[in-house]
Protein backbone atom coordinates (compact mmCIF):
# COMPACT_ATOMS: atom_id res chain seq x y z
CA UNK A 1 -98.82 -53.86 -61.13
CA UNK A 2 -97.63 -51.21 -58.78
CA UNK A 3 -94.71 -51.44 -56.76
CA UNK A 4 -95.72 -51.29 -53.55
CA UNK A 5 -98.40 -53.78 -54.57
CA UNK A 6 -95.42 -55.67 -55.80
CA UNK A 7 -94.06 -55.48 -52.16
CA UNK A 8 -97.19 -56.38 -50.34
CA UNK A 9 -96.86 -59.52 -52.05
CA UNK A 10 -93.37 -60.40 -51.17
CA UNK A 11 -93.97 -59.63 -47.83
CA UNK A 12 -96.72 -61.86 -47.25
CA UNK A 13 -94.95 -64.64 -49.01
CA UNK A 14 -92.28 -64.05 -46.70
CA UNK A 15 -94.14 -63.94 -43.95
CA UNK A 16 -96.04 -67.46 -44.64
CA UNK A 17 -92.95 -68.61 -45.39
CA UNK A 18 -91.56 -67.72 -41.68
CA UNK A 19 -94.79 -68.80 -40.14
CA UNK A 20 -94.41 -71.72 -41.57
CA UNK A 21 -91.09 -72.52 -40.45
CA UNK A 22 -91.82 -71.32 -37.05
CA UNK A 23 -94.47 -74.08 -36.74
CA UNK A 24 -92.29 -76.65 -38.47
CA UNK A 25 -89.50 -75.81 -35.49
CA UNK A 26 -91.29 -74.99 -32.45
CA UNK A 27 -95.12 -75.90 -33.03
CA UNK A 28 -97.98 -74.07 -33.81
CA UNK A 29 -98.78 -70.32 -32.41
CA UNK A 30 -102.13 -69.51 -32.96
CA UNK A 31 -101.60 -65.82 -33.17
CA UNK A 32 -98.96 -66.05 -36.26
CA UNK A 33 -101.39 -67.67 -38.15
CA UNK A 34 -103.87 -64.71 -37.02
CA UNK A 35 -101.22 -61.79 -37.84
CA UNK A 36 -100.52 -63.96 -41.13
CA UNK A 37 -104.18 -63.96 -41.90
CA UNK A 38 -104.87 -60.31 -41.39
CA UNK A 39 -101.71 -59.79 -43.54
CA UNK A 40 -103.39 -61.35 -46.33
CA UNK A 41 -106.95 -59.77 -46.28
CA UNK A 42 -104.97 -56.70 -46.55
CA UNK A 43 -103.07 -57.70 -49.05
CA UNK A 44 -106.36 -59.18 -51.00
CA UNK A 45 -107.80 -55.10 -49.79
CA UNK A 46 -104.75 -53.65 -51.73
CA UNK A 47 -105.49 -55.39 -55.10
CA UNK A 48 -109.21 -54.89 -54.54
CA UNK A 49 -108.30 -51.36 -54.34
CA UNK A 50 -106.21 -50.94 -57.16
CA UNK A 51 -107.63 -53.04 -59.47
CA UNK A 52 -109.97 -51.03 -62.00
CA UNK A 53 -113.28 -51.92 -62.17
């Protein structure tokens, strides 16, 4: 796996993970869970991408 696939990955954990807290501590934002969502379509894009067919 590529590194910067490698690093898409962490940062969309990351990100869900911060979302998630976020909405644990101060209630849902439905625009987080948008940005988060876009996030990981692109990160599904990236593998989709690199992956050989």
């Amino acid at each position: 796996m590529p590194v910067p696939a490698k690093a898409m990955i962490a940062l969309t954990v990351a990100c869900l993970v911060a979302v998630t807290a976020y909405t644990v501590a101060l209630g849902p934002n439905g625009w987080l869970w948008f940005a988060w969502v876009v996030l990981g379509l692109a990160t599904i894009g990236v593998f989709a991408i690199r992956t050989p067919h």
